[in-house]
PDB file of N, CA and C in Angstrom:
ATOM      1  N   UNK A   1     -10.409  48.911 -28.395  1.00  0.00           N
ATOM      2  CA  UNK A   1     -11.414  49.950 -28.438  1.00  0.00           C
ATOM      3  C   UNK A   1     -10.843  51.139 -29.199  1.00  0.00           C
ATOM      4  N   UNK A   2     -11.720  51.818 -29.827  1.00  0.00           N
ATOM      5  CA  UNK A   2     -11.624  53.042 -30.924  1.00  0.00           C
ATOM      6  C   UNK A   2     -11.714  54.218 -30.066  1.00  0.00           C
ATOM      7  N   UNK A   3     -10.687  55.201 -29.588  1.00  0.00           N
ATOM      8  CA  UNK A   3     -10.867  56.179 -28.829  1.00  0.00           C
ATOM      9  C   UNK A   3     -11.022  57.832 -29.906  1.00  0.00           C
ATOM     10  N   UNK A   4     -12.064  58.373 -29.885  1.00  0.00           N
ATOM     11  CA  UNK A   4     -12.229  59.941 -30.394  1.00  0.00           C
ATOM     12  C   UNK A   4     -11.834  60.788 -30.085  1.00  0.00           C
ATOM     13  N   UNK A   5     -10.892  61.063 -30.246  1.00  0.00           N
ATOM     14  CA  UNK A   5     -10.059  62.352 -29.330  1.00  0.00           C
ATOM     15  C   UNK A   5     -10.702  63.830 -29.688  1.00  0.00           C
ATOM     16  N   UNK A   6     -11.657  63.391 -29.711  1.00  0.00           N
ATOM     17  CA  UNK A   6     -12.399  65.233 -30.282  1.00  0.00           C
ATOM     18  C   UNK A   6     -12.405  66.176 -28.954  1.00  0.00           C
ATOM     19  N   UNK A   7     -12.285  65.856 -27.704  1.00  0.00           N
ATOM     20  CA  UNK A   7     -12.122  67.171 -26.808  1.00  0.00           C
ATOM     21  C   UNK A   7     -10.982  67.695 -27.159  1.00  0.00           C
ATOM     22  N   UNK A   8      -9.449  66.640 -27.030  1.00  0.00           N
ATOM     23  CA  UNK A   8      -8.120  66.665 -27.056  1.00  0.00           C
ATOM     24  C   UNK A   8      -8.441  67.830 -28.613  1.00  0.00           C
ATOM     25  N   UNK A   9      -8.759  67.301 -29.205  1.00  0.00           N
ATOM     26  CA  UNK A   9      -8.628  68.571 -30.909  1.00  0.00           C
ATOM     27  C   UNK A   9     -10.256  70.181 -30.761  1.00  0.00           C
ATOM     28  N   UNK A  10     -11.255  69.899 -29.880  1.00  0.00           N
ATOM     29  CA  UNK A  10     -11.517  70.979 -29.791  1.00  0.00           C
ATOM     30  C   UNK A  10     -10.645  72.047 -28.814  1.00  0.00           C
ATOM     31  N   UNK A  11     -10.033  71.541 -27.813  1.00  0.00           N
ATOM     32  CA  UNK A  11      -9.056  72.143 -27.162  1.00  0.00           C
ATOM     33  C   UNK A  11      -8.260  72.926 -27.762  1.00  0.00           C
ATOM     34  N   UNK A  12      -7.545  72.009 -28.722  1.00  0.00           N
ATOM     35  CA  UNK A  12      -6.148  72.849 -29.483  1.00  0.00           C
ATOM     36  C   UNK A  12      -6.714  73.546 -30.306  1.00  0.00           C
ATOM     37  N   UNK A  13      -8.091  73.342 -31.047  1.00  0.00           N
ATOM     38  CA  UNK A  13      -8.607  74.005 -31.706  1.00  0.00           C
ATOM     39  C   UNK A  13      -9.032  75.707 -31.422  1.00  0.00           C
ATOM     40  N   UNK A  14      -9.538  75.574 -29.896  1.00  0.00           N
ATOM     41  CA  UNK A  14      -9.949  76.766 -28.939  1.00  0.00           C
ATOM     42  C   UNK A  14      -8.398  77.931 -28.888  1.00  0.00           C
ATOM     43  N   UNK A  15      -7.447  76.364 -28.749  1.00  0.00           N
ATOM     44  CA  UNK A  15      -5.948  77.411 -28.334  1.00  0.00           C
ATOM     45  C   UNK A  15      -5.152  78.074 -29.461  1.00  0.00           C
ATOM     46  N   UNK A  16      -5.486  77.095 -29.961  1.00  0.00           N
ATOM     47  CA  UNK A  16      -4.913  78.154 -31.888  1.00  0.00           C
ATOM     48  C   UNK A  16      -5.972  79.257 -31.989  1.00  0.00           C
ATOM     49  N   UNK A  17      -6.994  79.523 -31.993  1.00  0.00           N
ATOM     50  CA  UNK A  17      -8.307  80.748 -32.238  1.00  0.00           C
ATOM     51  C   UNK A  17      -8.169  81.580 -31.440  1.00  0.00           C
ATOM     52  N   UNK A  18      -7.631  81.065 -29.838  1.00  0.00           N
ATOM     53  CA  UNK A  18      -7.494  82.192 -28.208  1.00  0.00           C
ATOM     54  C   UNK A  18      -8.914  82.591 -28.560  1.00  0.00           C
ATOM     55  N   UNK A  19     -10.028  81.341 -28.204  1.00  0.00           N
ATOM     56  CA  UNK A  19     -11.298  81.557 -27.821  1.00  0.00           C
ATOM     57  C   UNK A  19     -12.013  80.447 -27.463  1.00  0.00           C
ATOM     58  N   UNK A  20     -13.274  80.712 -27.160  1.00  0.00           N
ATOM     59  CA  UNK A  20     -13.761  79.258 -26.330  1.00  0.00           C
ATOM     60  C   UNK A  20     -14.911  78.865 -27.682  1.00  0.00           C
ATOM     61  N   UNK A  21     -14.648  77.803 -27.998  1.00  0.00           N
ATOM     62  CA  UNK A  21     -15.724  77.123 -28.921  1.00  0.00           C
ATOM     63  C   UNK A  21     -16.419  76.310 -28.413  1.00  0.00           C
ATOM     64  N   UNK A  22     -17.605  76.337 -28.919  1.00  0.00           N
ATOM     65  CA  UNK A  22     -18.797  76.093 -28.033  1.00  0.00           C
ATOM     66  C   UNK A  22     -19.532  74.266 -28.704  1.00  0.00           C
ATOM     67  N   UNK A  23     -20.102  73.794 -28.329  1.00  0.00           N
ATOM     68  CA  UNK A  23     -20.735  72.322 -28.769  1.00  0.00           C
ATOM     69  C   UNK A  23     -21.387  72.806 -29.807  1.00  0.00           C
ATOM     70  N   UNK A  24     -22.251  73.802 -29.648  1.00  0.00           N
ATOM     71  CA  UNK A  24     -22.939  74.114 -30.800  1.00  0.00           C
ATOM     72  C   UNK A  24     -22.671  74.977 -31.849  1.00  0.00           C
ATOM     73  N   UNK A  25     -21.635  75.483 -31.502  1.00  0.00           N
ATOM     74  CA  UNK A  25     -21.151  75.943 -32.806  1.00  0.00           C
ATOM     75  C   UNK A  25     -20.571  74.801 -33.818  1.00  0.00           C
ATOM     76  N   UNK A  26     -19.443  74.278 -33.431  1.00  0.00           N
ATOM     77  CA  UNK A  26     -19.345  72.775 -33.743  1.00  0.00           C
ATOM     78  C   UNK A  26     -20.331  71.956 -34.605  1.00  0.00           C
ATOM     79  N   UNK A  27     -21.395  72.058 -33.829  1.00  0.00           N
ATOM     80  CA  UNK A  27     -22.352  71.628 -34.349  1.00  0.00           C
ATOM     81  C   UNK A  27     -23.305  72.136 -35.757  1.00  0.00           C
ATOM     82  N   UNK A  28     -23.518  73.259 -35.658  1.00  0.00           N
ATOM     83  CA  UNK A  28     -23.866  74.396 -36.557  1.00  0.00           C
ATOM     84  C   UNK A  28     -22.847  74.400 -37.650  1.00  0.00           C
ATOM     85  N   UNK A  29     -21.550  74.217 -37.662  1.00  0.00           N
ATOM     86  CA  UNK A  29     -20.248  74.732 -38.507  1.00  0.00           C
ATOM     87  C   UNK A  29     -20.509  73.247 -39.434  1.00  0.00           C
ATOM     88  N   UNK A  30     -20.235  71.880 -38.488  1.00  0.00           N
ATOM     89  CA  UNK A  30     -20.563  70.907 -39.055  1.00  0.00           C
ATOM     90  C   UNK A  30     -21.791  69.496 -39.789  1.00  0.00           C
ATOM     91  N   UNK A  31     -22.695  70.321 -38.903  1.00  0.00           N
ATOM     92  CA  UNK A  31     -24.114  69.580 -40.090  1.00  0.00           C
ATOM     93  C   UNK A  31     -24.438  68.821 -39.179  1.00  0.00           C
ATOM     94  N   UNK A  32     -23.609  68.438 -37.696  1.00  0.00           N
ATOM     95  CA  UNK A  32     -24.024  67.174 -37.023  1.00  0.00           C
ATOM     96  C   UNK A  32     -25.182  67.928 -35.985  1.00  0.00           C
ATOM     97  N   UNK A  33     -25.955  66.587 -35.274  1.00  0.00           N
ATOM     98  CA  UNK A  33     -26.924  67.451 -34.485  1.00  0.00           C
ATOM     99  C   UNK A  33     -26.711  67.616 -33.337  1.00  0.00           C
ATOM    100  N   UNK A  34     -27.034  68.650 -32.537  1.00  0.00           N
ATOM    101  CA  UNK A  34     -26.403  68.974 -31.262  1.00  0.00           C
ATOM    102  C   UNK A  34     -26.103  67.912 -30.307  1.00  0.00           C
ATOM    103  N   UNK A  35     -26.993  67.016 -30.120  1.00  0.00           N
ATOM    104  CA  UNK A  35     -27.320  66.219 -29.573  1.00  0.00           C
ATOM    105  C   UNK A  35     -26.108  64.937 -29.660  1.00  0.00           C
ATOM    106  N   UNK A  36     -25.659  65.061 -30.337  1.00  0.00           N
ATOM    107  CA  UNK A  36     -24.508  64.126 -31.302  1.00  0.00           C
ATOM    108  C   UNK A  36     -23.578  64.451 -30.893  1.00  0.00           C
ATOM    109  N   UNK A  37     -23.425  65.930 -30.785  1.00  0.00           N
ATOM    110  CA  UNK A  37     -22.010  66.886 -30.608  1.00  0.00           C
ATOM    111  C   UNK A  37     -21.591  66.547 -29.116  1.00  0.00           C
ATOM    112  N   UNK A  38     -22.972  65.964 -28.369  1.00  0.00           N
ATOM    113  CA  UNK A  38     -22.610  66.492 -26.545  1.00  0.00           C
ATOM    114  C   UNK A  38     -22.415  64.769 -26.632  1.00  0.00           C
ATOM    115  N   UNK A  39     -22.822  63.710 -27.155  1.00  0.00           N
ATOM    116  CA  UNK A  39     -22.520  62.422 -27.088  1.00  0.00           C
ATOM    117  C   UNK A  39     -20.897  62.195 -27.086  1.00  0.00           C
ATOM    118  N   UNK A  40     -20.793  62.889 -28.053  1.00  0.00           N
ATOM    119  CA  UNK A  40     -19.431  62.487 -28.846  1.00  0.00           C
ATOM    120  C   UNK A  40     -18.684  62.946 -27.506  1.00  0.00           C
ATOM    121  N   UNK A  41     -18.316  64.082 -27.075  1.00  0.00           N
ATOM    122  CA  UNK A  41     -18.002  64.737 -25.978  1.00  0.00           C
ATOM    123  C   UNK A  41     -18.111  64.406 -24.643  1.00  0.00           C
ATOM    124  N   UNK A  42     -19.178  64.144 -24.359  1.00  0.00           N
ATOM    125  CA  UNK A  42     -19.483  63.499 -23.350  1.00  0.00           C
ATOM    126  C   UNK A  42     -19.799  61.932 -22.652  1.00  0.00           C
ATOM    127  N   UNK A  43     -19.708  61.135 -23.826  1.00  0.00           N
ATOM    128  CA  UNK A  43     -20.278  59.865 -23.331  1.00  0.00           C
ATOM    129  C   UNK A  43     -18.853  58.863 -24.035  1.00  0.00           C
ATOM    130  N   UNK A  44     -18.815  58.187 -23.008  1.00  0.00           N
ATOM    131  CA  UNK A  44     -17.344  56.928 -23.152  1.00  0.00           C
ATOM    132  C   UNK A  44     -17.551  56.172 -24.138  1.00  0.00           C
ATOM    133  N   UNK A  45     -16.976  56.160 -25.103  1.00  0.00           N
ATOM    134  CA  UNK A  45     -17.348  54.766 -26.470  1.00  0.00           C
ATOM    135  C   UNK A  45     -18.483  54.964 -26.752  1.00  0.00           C
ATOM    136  N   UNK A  46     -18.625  55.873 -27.334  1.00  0.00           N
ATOM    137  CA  UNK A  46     -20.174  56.386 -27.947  1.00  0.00           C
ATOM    138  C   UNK A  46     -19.541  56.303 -29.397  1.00  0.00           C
ATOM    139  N   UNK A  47     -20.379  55.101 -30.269  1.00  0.00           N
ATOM    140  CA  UNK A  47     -20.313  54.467 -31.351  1.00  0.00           C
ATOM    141  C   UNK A  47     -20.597  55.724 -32.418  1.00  0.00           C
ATOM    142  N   UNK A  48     -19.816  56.646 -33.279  1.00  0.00           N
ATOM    143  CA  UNK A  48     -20.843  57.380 -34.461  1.00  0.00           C
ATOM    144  C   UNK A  48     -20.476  56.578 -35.887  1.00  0.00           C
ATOM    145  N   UNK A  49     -20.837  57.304 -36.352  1.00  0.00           N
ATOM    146  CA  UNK A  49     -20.593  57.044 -37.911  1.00  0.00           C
ATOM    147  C   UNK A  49     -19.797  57.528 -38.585  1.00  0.00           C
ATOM    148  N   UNK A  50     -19.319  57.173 -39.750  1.00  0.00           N
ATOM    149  CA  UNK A  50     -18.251  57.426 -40.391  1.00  0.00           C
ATOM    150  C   UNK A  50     -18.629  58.958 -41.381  1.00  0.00           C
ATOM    151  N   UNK A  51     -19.927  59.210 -41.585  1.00  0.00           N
ATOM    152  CA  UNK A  51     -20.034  60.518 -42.171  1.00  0.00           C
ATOM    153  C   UNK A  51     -19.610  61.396 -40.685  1.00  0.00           C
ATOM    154  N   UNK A  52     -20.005  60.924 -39.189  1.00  0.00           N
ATOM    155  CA  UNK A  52     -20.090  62.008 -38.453  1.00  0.00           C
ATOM    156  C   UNK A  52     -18.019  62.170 -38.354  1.00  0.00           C
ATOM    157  N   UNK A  53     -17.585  61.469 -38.434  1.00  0.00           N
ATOM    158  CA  UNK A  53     -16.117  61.797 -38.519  1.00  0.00           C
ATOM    159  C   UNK A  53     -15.222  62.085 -40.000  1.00  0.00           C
ATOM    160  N   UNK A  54     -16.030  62.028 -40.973  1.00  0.00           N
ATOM    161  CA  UNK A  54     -15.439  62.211 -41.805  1.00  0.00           C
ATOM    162  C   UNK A  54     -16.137  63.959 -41.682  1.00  0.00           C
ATOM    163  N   UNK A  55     -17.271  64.383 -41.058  1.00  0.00           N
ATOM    164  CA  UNK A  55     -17.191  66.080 -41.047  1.00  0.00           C
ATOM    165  C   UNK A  55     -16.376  66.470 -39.740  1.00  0.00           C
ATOM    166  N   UNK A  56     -16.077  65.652 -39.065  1.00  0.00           N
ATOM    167  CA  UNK A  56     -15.410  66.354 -37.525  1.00  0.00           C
ATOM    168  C   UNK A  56     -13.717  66.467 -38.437  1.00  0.00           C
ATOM    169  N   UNK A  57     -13.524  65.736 -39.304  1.00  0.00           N
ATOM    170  CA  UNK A  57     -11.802  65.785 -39.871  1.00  0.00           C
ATOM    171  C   UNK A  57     -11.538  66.919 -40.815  1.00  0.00           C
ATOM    172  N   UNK A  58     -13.432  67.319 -41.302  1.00  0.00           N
ATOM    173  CA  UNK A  58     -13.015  68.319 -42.013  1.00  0.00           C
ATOM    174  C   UNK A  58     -13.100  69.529 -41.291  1.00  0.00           C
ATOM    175  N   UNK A  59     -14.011  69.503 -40.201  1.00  0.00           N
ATOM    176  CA  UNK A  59     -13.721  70.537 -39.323  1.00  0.00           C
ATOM    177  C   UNK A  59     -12.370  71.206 -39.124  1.00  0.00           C
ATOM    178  N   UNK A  60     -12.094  69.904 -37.930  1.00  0.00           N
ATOM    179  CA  UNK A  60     -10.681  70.483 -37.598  1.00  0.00           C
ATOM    180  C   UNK A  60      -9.123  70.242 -38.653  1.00  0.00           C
ATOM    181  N   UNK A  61      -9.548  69.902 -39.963  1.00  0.00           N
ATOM    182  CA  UNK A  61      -9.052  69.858 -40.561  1.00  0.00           C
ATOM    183  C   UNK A  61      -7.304  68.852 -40.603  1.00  0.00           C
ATOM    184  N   UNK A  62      -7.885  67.370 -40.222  1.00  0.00           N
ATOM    185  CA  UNK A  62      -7.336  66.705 -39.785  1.00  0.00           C
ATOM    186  C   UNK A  62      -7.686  65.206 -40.302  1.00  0.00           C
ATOM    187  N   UNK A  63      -6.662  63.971 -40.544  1.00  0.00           N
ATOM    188  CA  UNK A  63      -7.141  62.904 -41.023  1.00  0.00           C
ATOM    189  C   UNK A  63      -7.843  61.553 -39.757  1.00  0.00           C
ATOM    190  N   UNK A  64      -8.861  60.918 -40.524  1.00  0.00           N
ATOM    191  CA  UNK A  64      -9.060  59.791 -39.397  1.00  0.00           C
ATOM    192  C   UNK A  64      -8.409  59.753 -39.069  1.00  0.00           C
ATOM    193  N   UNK A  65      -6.646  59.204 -39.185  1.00  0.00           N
ATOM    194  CA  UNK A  65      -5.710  58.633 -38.105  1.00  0.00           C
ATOM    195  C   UNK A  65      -5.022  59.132 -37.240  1.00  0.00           C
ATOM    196  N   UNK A  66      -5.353  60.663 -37.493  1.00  0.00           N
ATOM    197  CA  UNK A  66      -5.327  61.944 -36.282  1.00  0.00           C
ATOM    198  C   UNK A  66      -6.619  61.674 -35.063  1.00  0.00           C
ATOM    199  N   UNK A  67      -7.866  61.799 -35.481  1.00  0.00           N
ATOM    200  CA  UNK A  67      -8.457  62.150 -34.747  1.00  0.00           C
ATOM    201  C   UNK A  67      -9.165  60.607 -33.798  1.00  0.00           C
ATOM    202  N   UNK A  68      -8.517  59.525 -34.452  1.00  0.00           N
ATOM    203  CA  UNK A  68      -8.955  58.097 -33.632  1.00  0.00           C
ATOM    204  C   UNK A  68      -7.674  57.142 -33.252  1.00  0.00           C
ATOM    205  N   UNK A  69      -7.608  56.824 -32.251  1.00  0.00           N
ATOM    206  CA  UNK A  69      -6.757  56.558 -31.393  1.00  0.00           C
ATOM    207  C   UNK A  69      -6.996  55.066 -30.434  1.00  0.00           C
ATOM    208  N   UNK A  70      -6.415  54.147 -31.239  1.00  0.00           N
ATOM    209  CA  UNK A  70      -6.621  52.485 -30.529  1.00  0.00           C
ATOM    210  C   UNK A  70      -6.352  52.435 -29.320  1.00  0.00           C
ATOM    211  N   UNK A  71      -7.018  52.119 -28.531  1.00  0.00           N
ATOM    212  CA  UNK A  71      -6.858  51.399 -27.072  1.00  0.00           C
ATOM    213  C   UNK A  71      -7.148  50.671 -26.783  1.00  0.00           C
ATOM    214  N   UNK A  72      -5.796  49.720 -26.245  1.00  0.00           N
ATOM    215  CA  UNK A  72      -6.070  48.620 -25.694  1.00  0.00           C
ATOM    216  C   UNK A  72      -6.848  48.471 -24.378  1.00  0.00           C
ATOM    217  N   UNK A  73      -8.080  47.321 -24.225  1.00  0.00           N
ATOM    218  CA  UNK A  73      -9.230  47.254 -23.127  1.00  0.00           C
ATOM    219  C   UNK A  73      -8.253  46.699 -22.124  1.00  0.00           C
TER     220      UNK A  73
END
């Protein structure tokens, strides 16, 4: 299984800024729809697409093999 570590990088993201970033800003900053933003975040193996991670890498300014993480089932 393909794990998204996008809390693990909005976290560090929040702690490098010393502020709280919000889903929808996230969302707003990156083009994805809110709705997407709280999936990704919130729901276990929630399948996206490769445009929605190729804008979450440019977000946090980081490569796929940063921000996805194999786990074994």
């Amino acid at each position: 299984m393909i794990r998204l570590l996008f809390r693990q990088f909005l976290d560090d993201k929040s702690f490098r800024e010393r502020r709280k970033i919000t889903l929808a800003e996230v969302s707003e900053e990156t083009g994805i729809g809110r709705a997407t933003i709280t999936r990704v975040a919130n729901t276990h193996g929630y399948n996206v697409s490769l445009d929605v991670i190729d804008s979450l890498c440019e977000y946090f300014d980081c490569s796929p093999g940063e921000l996805l993480q194999r786990v074994k089932e």
